[in-house]
N, C-alpha and C. Protein backbone atom coordinates (compact mmCIF):
# COMPACT_ATOMS: atom_id res chain seq x y z
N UNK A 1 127.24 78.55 141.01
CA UNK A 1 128.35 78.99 141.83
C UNK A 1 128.43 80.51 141.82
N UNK A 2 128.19 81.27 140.63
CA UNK A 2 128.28 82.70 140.78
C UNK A 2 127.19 83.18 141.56
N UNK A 3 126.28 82.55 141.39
CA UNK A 3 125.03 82.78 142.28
C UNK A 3 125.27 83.18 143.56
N UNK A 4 126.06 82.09 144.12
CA UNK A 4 126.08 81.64 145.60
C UNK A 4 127.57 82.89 145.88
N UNK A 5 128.08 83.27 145.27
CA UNK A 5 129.01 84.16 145.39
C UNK A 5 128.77 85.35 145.49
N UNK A 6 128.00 85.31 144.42
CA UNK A 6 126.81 87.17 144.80
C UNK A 6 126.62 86.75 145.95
N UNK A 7 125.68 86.33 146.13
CA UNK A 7 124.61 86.20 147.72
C UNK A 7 125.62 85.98 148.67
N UNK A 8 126.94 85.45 148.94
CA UNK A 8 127.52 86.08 149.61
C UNK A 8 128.07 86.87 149.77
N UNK A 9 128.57 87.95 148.63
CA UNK A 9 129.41 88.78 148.68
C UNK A 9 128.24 89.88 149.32
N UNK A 10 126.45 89.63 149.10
CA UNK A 10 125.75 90.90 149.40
C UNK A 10 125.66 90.35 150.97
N UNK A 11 125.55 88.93 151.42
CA UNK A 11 125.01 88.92 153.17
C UNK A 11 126.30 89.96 154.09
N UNK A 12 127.77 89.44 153.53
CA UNK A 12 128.73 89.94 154.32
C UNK A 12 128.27 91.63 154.13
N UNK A 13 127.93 91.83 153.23
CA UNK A 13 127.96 93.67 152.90
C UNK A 13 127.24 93.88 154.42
N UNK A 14 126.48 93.18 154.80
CA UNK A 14 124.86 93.62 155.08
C UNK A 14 125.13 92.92 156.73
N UNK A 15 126.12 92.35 156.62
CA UNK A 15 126.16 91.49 158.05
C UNK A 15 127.35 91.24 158.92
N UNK A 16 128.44 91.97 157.70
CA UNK A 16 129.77 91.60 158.60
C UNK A 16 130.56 92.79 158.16
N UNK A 17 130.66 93.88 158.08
CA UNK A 17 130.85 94.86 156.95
C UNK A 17 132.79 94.57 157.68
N UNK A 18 132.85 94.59 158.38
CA UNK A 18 134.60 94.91 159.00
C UNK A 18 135.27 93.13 158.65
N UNK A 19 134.55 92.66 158.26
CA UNK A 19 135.08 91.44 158.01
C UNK A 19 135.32 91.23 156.37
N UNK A 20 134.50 92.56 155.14
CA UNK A 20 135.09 92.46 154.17
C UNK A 20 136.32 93.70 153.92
N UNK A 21 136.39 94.50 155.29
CA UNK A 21 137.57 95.63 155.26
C UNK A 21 138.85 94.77 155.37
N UNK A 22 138.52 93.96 155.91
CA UNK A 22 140.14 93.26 156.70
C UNK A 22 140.62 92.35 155.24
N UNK A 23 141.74 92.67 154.61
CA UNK A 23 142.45 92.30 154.07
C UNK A 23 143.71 91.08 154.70
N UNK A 24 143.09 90.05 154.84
CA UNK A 24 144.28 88.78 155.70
C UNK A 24 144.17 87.81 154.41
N UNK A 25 144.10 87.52 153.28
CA UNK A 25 144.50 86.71 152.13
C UNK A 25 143.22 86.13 151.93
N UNK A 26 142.80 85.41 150.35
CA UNK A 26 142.33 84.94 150.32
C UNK A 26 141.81 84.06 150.99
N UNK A 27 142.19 82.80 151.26
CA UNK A 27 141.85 82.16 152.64
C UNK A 27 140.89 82.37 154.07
N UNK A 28 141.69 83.90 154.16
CA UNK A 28 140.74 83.88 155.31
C UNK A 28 139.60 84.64 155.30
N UNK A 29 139.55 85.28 153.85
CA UNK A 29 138.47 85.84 153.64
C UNK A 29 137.44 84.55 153.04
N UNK A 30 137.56 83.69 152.32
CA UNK A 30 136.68 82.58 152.22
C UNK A 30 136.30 82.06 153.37
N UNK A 31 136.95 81.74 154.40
CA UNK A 31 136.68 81.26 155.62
C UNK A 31 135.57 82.24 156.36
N UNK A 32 135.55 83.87 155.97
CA UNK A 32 134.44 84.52 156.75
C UNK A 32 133.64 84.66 156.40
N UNK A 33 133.60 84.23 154.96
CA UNK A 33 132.41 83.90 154.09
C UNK A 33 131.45 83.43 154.32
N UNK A 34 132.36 81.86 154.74
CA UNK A 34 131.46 80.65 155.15
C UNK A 34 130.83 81.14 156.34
N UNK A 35 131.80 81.71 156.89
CA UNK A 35 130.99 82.03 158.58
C UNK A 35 129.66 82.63 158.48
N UNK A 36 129.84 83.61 157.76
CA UNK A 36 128.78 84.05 157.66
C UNK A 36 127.29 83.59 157.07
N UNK A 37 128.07 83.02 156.06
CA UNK A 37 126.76 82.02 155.62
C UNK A 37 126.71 80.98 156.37
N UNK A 38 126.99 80.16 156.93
CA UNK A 38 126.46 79.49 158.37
C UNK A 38 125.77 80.25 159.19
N UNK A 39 125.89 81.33 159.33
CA UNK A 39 125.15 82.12 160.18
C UNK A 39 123.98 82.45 159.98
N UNK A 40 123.62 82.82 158.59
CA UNK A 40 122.48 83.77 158.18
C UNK A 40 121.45 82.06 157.97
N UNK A 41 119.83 82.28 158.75
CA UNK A 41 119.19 81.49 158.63
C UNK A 41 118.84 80.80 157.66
N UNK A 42 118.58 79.71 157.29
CA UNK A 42 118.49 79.22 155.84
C UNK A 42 117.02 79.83 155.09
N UNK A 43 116.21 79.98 155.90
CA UNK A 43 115.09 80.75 154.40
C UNK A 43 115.52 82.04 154.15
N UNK A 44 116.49 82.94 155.04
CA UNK A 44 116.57 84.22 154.95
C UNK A 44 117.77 83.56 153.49
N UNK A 45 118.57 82.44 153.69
CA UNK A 45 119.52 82.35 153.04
C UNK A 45 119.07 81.68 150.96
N UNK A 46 117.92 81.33 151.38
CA UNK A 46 116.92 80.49 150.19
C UNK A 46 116.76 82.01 149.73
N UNK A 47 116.02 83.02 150.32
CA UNK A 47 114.97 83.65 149.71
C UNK A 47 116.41 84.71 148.78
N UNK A 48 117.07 85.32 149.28
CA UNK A 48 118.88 85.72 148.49
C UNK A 48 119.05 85.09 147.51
N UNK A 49 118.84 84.18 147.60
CA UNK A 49 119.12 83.11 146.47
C UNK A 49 118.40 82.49 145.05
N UNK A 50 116.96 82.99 146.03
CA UNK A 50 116.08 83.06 145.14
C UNK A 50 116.17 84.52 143.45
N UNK A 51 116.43 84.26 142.84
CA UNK A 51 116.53 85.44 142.10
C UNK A 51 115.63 85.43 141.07
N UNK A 52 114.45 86.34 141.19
CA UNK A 52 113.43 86.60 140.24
C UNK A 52 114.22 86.36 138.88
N UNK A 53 113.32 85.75 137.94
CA UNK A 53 113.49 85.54 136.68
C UNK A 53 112.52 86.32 135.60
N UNK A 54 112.25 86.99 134.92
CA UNK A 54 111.57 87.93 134.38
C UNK A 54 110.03 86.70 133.14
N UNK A 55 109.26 86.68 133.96
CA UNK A 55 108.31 85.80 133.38
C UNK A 55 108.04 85.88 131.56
N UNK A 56 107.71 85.11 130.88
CA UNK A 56 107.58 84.79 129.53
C UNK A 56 106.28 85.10 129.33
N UNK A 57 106.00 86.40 128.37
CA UNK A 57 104.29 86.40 128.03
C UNK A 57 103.73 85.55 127.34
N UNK A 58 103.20 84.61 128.09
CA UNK A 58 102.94 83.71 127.24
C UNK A 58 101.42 84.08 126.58
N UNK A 59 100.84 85.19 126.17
CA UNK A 59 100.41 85.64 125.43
C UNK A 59 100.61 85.58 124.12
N UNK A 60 101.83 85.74 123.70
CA UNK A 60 102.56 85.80 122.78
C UNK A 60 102.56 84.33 121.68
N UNK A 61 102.76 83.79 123.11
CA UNK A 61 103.24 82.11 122.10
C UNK A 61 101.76 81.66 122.22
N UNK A 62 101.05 81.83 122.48
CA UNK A 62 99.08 81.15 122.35
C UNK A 62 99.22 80.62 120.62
N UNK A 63 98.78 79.86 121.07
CA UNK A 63 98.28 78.72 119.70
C UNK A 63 97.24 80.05 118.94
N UNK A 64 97.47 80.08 117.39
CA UNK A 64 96.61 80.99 116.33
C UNK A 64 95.66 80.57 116.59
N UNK A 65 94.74 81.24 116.45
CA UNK A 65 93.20 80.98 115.95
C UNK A 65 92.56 81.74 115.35
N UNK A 66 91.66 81.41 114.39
CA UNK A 66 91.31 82.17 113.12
C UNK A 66 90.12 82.46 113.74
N UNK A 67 90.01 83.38 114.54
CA UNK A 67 88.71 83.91 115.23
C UNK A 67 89.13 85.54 115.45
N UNK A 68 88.15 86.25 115.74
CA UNK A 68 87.53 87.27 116.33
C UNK A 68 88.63 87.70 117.32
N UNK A 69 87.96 86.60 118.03
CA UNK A 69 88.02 86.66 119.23
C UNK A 69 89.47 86.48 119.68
N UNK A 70 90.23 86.01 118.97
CA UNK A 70 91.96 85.45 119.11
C UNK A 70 92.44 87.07 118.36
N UNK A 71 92.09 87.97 117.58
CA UNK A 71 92.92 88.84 117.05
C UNK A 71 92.28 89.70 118.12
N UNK A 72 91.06 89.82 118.17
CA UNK A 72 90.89 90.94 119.61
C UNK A 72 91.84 90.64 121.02
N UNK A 73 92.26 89.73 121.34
CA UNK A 73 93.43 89.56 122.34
C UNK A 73 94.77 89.75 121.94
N UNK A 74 95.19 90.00 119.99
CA UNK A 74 96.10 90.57 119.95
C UNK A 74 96.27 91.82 120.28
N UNK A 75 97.97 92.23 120.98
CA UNK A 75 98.63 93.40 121.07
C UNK A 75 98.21 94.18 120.07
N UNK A 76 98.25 95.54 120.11
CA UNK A 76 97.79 96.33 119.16
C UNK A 76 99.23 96.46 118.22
N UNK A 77 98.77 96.19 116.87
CA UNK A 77 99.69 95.92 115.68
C UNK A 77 101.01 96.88 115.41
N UNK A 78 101.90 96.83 114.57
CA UNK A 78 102.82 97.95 114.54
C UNK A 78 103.54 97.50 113.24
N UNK A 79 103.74 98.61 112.60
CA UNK A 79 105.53 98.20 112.01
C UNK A 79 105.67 99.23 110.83
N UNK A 80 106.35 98.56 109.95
CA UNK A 80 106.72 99.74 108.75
C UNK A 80 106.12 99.80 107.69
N UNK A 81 106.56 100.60 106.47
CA UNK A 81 105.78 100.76 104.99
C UNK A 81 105.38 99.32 104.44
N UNK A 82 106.20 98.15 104.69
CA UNK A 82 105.61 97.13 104.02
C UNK A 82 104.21 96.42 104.79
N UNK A 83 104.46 96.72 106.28
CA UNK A 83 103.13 96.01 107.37
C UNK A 83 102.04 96.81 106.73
N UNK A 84 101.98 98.45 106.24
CA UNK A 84 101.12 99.03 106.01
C UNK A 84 100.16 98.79 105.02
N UNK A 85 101.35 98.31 103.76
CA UNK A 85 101.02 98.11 102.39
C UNK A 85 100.05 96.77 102.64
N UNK A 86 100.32 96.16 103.51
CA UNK A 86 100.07 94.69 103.87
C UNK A 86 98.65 94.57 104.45
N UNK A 87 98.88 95.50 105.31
CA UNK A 87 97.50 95.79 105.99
C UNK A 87 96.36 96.13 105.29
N UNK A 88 96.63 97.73 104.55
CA UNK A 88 95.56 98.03 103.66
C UNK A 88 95.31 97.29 102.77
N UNK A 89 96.03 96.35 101.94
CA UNK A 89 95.31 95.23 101.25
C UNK A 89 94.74 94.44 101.36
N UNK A 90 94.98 94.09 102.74
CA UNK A 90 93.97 92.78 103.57
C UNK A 90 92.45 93.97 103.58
N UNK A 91 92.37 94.77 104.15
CA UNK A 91 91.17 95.48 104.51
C UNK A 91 90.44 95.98 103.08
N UNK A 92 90.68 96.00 102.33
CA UNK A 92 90.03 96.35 100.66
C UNK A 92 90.24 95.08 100.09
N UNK A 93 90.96 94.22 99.95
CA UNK A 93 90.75 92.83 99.34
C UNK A 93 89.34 91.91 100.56
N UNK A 94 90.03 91.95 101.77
CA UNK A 94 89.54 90.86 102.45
C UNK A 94 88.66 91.21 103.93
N UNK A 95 88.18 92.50 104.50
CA UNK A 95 87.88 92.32 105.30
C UNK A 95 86.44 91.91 105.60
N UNK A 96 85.73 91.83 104.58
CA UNK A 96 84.72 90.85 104.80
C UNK A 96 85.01 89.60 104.75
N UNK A 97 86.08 89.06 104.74
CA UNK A 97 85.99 87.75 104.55
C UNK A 97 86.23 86.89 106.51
N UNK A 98 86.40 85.71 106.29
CA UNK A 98 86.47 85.27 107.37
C UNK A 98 87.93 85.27 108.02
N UNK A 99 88.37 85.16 109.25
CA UNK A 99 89.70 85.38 109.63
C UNK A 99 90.73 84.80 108.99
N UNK A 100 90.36 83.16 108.98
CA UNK A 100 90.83 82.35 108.16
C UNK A 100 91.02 82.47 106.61
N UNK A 101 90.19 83.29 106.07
CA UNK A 101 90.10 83.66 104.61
C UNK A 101 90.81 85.30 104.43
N UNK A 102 91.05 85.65 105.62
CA UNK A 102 92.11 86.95 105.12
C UNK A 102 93.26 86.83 105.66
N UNK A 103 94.04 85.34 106.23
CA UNK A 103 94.96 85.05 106.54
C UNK A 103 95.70 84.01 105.43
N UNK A 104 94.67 83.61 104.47
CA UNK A 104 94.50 83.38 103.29
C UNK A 104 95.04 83.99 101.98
N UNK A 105 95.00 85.32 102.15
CA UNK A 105 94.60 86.38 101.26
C UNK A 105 96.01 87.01 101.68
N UNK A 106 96.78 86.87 102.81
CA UNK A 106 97.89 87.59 103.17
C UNK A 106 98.72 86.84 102.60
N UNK A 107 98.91 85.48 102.42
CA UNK A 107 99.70 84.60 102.78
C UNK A 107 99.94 84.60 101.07
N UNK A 108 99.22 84.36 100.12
CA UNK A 108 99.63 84.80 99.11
C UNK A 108 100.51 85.77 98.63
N UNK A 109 100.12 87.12 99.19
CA UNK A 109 100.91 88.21 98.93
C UNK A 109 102.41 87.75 99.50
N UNK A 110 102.24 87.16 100.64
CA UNK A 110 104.15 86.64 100.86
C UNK A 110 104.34 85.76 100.08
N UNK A 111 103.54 85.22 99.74
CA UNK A 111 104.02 83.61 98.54
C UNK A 111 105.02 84.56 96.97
N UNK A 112 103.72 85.89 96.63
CA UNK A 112 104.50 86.52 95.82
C UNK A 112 105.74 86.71 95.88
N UNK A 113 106.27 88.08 97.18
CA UNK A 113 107.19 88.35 97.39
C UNK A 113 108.54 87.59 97.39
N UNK A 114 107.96 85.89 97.89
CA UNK A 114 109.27 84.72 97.76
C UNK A 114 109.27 84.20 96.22
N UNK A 115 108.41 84.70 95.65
CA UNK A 115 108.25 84.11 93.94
C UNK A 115 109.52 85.09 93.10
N UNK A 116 109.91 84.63 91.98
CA UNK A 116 110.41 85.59 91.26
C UNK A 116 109.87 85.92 90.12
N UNK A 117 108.74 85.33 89.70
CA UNK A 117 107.53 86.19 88.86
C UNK A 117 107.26 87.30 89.71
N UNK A 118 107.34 88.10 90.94
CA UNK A 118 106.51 89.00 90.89
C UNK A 118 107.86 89.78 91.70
N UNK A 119 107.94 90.87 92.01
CA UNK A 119 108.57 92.49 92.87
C UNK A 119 108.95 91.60 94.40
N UNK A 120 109.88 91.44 94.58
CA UNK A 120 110.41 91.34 95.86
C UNK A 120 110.06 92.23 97.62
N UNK A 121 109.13 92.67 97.49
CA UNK A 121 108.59 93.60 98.30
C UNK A 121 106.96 93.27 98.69
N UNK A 122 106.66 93.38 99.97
CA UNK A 122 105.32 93.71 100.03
C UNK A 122 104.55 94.52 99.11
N UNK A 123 105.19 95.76 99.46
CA UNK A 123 104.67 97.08 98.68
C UNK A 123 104.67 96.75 97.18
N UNK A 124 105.24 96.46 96.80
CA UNK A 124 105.91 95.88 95.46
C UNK A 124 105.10 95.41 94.95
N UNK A 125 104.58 93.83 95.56
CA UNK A 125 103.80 93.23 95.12
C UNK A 125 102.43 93.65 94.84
N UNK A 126 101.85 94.60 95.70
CA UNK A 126 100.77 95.05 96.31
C UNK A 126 100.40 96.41 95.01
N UNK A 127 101.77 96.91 94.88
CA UNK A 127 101.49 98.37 93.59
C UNK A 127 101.54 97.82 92.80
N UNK A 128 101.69 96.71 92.20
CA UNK A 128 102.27 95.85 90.52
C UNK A 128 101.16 96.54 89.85
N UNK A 129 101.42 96.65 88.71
CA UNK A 129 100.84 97.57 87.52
C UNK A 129 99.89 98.91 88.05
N UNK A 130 100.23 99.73 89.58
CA UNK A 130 98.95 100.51 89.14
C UNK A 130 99.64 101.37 89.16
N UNK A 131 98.60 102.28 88.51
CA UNK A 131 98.63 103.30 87.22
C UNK A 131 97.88 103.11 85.80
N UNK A 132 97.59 102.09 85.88
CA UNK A 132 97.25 101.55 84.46
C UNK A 132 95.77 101.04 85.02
N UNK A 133 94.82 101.67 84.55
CA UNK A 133 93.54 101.58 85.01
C UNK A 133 92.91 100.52 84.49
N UNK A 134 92.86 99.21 86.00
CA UNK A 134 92.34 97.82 85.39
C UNK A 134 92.91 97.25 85.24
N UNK A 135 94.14 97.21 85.70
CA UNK A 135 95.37 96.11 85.01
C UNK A 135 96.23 96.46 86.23
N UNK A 136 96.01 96.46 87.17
CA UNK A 136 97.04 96.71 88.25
C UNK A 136 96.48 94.79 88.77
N UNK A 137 97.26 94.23 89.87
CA UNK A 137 97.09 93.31 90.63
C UNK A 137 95.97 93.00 91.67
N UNK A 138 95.75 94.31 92.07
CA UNK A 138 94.92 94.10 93.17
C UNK A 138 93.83 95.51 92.99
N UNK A 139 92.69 95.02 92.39
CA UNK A 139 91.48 95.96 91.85
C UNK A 139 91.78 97.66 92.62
N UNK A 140 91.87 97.16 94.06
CA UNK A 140 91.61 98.60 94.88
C UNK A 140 92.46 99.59 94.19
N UNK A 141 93.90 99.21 93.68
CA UNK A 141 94.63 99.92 93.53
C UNK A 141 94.90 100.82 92.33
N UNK A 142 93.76 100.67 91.80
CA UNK A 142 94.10 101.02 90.30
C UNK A 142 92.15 101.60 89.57
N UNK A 143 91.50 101.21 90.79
CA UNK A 143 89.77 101.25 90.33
C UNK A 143 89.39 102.66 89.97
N UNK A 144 90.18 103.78 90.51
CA UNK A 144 89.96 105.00 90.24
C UNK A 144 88.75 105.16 91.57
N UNK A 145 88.71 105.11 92.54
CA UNK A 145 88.34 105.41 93.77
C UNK A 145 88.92 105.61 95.43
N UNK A 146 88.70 106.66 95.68
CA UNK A 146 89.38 107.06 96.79
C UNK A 146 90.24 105.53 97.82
N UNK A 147 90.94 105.69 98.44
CA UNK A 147 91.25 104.61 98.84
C UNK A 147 90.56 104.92 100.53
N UNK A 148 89.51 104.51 101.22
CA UNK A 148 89.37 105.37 102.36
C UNK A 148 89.10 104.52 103.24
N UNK A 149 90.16 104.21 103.92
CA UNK A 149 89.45 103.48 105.15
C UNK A 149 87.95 104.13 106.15
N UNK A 150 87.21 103.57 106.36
CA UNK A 150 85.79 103.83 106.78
C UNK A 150 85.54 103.25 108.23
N UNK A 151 85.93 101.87 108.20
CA UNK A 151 85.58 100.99 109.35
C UNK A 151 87.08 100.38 110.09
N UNK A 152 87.37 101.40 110.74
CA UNK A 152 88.61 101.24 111.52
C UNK A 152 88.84 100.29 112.37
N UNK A 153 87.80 100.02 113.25
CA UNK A 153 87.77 98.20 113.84
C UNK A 153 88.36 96.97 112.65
N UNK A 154 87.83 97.30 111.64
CA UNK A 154 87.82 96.43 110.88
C UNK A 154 89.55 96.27 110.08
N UNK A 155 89.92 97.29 110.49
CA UNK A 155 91.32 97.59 109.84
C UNK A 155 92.18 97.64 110.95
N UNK A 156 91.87 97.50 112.09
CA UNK A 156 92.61 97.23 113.46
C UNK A 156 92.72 95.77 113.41
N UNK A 157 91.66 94.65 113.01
CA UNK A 157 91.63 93.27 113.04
C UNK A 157 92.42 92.64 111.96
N UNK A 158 92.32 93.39 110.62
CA UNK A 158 93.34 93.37 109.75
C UNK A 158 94.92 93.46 109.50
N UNK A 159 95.04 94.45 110.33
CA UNK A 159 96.64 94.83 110.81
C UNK A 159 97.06 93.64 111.46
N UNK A 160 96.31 93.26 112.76
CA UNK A 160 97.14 91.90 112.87
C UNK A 160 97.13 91.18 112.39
N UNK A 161 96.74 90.63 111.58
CA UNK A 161 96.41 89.47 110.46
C UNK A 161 97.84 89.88 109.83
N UNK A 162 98.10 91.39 109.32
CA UNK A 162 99.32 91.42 108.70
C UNK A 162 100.57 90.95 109.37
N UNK A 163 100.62 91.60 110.76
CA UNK A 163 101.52 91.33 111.85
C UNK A 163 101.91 89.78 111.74
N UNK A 164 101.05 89.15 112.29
CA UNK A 164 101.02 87.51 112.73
C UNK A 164 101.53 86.82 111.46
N UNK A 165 101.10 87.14 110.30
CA UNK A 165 101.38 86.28 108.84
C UNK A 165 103.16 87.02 108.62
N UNK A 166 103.52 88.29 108.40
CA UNK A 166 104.84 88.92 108.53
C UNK A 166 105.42 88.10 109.27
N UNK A 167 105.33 87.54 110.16
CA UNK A 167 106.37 87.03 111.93
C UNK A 167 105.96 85.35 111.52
N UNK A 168 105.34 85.07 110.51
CA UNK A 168 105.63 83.97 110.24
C UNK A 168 104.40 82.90 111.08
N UNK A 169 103.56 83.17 112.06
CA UNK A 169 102.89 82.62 112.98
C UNK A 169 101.70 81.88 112.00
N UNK A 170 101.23 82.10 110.79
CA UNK A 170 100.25 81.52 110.17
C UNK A 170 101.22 80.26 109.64
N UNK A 171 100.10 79.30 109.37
CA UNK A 171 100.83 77.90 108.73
C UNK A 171 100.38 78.12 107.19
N UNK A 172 100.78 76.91 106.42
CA UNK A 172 100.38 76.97 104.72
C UNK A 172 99.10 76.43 104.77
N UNK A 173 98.06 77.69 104.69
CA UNK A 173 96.88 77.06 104.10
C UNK A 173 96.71 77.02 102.50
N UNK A 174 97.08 77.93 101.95
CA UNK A 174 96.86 78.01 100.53
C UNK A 174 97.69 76.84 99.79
N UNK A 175 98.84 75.79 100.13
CA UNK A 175 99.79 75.28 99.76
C UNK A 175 100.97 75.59 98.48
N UNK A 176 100.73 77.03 98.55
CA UNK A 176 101.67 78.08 97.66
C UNK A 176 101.16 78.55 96.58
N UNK A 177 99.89 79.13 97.10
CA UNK A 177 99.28 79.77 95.82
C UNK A 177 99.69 80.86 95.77
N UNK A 178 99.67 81.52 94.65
CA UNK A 178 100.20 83.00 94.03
C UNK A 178 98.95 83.88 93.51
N UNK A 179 97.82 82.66 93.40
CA UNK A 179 96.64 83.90 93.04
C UNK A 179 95.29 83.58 93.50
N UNK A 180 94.28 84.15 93.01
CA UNK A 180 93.13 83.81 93.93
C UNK A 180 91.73 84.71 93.26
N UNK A 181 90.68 84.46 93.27
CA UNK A 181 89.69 85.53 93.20
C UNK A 181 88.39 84.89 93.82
N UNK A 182 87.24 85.75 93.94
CA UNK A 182 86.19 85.42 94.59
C UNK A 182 85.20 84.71 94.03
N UNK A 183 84.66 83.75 94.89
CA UNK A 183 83.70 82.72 94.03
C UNK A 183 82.48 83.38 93.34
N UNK A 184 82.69 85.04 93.29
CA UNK A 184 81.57 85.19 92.45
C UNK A 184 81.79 85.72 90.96
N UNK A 185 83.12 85.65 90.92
CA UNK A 185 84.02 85.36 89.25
C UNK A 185 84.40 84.41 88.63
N UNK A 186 84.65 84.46 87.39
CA UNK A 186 85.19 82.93 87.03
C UNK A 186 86.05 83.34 85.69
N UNK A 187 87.42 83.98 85.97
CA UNK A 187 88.38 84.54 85.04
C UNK A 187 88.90 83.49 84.39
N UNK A 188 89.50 83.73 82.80
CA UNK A 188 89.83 82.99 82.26
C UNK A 188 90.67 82.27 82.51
N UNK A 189 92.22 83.48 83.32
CA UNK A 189 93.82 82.90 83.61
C UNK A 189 93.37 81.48 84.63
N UNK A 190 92.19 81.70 85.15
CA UNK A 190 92.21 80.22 86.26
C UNK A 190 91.93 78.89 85.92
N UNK A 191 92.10 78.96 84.43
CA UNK A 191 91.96 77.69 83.98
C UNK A 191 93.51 76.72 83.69
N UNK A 192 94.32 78.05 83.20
CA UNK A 192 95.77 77.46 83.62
C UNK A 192 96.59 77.41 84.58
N UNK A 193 96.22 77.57 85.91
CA UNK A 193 96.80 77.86 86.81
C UNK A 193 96.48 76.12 87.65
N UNK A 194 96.86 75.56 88.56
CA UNK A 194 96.56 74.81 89.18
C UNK A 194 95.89 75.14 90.69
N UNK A 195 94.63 74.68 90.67
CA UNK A 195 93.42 75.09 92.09
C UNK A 195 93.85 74.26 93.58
N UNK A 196 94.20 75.30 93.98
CA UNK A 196 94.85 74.66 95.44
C UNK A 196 94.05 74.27 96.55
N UNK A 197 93.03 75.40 97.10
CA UNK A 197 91.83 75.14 97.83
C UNK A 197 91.15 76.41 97.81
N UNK A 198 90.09 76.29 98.84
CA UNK A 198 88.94 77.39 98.90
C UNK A 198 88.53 77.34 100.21
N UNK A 199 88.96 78.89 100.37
CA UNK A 199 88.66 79.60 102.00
C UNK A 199 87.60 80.38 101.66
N UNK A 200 86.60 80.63 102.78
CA UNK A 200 85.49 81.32 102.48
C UNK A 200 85.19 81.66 101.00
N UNK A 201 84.92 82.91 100.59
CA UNK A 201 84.74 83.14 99.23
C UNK A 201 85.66 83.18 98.46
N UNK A 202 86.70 83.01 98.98
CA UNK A 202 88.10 82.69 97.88
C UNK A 202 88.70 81.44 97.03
N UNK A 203 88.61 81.82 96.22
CA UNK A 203 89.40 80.13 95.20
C UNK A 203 91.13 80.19 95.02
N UNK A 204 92.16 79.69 95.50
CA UNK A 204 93.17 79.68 95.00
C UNK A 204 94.13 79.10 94.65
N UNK A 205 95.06 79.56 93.52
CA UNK A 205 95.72 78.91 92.59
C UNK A 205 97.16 79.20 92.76
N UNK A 206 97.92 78.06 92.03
CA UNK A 206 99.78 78.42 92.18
C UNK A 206 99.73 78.00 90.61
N UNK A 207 101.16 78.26 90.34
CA UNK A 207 101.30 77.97 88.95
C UNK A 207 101.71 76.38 88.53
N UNK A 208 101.48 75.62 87.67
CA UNK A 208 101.13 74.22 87.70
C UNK A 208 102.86 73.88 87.79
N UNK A 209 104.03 74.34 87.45
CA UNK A 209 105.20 74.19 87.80
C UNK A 209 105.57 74.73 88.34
N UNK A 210 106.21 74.53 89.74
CA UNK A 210 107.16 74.91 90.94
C UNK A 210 108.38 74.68 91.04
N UNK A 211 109.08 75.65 91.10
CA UNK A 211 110.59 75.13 91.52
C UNK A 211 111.20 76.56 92.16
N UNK A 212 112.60 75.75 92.89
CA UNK A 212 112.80 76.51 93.86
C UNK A 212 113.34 78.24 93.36
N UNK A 213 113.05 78.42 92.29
CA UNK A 213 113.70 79.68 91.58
C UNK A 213 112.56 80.12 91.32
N UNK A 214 111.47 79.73 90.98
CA UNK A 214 110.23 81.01 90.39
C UNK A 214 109.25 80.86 91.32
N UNK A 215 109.07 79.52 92.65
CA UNK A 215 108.15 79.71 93.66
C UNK A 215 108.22 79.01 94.74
């Protein structure tokens, strides 16, 4: 109904202009309403009526896929200190790995952040112990080597990986693991931990009791 009230209030603008000057009561201004819209042809009167609706990118909502080829059709990535922290750890932990295996590798780091064993923060999680050479969380951060991104494609494909897993768009592959290392180690802590599955070269683990306060 408001619809049809615009579109007439714009045909009279446009078609009867002395017929919205004349002040004779409600009534008879509805009555010149109608006139007028009786008058004006019906597709001229459809297409008024018609009112563009601003289309849905449906880019956006595309089903994930752990390909190449699905993050190269992502938007180019964005956001703040924690997307960053997020990012550069995927690209020094995981960018050799497979899409699926550094969506893997992200998804942990949020498993942390919802844990209360570990820093409530991306960043948080991501700096845990460094400073302390060898004993930080995540090797890069603590190895005593430049931190340098080199292969910027490779850290462009990464960023969204951070993006998409942040916004929630990845599902539970790990089924709430908190840790993980590469199948070409075999650390002691992973014998008490419980083994969840294995993405590309990654093995990973949650802690053998869960509850809704520590994970």
């Amino acid at each position: 109904m408001n619809r049809l009230l615009t579109a007439a209030a714009v045909i009279c603008t446009v078609f009867s202009p002395l017929a919205v000057q004349a002040d004779t009561g409600l009534r008879g201004l509805f009555q010149r309403e109608q006139s007028t819209l009786d008058a004006v042809p019906g597709s001229r009167l459809k297409s008024l009526l018609n009112v563009s609706r601003p289309k849905r990118d449906k880019g956006k909502q595309a089903p994930l896929a752990f390909s190449q080829s699905w993050l190269d059709g992502q938007p180019q990535a964005e956001g703040g200190e924690n997307w960053e922290c997020l990012s550069e750890a995927l690209y020094f932990e995981a960018r050799g790995e497979t899409v699926k295996g550094q969506f893997a590798v992200a998804e942990v780091i949020m498993n942390r952040v919802k844990s209360a064993r570990f820093p409530n923060s991306l960043c948080g999680v991501i700096r845990q112990g460094t400073g302390k050479r060898y004993q930080c969380q995540f090797t890069y951060t603590c190895d005593g080597h430049a931190e340098v991104i080199s292969e910027p494609k490779a850290f462009e494909r990464v960023s969204k990986v951070a993006r998409a897993v942040m916004d929630g768009r990845a599902e539970d592959l790990t089924k709430g693991a908190t840790y993980y290392h590469t199948t070409a180690v075999n650390p002691r802590w992973a014998r008490v931990f419980e083994k969840t599955t294995r993405i590309g070269v990654h093995i990973f683990y949650r802690n053998n009791v869960r509850t809704a306060s520590s994970d």
